[in-house]
C-alpha atoms as a PDB file:
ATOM      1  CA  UNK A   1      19.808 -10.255   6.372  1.00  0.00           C
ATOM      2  CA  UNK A   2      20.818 -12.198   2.974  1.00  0.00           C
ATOM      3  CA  UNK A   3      21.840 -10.195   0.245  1.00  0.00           C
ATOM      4  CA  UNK A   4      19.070  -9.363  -2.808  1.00  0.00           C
ATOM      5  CA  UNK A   5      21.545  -8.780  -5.006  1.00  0.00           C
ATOM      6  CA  UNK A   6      24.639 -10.440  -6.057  1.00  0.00           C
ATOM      7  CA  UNK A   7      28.100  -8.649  -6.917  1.00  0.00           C
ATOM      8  CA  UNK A   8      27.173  -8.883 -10.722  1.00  0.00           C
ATOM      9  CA  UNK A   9      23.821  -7.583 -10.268  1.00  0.00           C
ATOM     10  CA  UNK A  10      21.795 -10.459 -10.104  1.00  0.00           C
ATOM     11  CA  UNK A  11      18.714 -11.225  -8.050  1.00  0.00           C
ATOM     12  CA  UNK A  12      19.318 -13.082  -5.175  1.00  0.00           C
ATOM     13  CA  UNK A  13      16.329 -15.194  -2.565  1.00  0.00           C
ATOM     14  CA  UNK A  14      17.886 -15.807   0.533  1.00  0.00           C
ATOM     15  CA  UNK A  15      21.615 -14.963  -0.417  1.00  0.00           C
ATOM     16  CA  UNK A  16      21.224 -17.958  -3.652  1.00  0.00           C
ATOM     17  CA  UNK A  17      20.713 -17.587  -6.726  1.00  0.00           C
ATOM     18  CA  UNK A  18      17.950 -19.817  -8.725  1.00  0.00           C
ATOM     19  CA  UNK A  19      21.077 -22.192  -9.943  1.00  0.00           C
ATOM     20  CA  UNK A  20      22.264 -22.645  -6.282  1.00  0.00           C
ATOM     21  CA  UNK A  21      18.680 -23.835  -5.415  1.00  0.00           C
ATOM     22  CA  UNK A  22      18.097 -27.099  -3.447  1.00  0.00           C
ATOM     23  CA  UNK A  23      14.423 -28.504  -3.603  1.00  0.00           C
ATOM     24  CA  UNK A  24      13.887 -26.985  -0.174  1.00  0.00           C
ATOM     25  CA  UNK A  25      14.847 -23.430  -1.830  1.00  0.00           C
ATOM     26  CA  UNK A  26      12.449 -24.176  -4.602  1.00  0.00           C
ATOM     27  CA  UNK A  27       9.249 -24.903  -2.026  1.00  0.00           C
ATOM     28  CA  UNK A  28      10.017 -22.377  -0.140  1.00  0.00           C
ATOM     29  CA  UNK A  29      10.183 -19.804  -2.639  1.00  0.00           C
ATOM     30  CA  UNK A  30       6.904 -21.117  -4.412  1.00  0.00           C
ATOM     31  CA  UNK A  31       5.497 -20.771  -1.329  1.00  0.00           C
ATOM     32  CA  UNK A  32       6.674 -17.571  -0.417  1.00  0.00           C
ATOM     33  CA  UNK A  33       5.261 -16.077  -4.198  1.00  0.00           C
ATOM     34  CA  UNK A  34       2.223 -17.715  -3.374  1.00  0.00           C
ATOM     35  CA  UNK A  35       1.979 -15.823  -0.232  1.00  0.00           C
ATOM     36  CA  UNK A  36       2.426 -12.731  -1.791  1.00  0.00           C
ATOM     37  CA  UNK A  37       0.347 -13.518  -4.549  1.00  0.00           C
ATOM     38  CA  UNK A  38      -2.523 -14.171  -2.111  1.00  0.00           C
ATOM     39  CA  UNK A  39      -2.000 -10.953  -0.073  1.00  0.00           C
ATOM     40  CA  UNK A  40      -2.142  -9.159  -3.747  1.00  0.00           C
ATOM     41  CA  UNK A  41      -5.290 -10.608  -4.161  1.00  0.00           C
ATOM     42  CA  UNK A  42      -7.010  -9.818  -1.111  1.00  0.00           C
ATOM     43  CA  UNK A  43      -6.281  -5.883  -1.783  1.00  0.00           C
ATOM     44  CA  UNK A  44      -7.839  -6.201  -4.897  1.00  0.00           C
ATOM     45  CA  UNK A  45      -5.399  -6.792  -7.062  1.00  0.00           C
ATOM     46  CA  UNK A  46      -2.280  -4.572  -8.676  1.00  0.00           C
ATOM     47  CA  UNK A  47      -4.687  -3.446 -11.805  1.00  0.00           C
ATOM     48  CA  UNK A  48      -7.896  -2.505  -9.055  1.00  0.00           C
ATOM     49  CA  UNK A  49      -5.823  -0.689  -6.648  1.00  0.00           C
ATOM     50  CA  UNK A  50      -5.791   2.723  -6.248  1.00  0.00           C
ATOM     51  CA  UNK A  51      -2.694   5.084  -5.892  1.00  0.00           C
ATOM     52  CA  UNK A  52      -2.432   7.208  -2.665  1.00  0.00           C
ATOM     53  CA  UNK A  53      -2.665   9.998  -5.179  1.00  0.00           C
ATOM     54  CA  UNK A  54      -6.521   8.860  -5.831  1.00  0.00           C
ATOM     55  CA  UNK A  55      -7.422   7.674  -2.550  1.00  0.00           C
ATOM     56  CA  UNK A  56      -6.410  11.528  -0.880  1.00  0.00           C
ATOM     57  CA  UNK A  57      -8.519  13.447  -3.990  1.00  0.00           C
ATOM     58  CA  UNK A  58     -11.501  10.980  -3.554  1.00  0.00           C
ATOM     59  CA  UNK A  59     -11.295  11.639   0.220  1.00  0.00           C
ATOM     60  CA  UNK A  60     -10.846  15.430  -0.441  1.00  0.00           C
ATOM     61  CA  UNK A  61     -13.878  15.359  -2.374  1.00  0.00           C
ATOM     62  CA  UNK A  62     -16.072  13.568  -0.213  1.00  0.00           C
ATOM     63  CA  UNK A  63     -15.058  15.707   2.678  1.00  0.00           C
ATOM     64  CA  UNK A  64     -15.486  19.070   0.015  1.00  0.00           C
ATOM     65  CA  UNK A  65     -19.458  17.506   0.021  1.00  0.00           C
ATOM     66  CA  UNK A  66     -19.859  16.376   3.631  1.00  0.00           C
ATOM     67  CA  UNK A  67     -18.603  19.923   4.575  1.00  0.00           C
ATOM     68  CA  UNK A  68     -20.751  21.522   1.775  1.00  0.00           C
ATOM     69  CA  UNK A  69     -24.071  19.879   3.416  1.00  0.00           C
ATOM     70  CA  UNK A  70     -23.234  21.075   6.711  1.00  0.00           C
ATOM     71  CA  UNK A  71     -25.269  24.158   8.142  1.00  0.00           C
ATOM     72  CA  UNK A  72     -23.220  27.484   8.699  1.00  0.00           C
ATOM     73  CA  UNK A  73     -22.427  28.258  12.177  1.00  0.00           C
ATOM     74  CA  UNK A  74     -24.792  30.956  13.831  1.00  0.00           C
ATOM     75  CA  UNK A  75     -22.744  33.590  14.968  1.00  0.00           C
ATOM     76  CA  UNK A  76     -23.846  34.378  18.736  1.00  0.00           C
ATOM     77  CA  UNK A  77     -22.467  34.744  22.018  1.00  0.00           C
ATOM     78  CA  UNK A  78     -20.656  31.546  21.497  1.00  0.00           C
ATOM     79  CA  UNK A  79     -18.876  32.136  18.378  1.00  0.00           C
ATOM     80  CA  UNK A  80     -16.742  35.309  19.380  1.00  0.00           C
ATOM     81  CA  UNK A  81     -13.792  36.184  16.851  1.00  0.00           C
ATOM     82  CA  UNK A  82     -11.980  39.007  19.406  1.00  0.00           C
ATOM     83  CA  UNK A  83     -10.294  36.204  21.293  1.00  0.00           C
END
């Protein structure tokens, strides 16, 4: 795996760094941003996406009303606690 990093810190793409770049390194790379820029896109974007954090309470509140709507259970001979 190249390095990301060189020994002074700097960022590395495929073990260069931009002054070591050939024009094969530079298409590449444009390509590769655009790639990622594209994939960005299609999951709506880095300002319209939601943290994990807000996804789980959004789901945790939709399940609090789902399971709010739901009917108790009738407490019979099926439902016996002494098991």
């Amino acid at each position: 795996m190249p390095r990301r990093y060189g020994p002074d810190g700097t960022a590395l793409w495929n073990g260069k760094a931009p002054e070591e770049f050939t024009e094969a390194d530079v298409y590449c790379f444009m390509a590769e941003t655009e790639d990622v820029l594209q994939k960005r896109e299609l999951l709506g974007g880095r300002d319209d996406a939601k943290t994990i954090a807000q996804q789980l309470a959004e789901g945790r509140a939709q399940a609090a009303r789902e399971n709010a709507a739901r009917p108790t259970p009738a407490k019979g001979k099926e439902a016996r606690d002494d098991r």
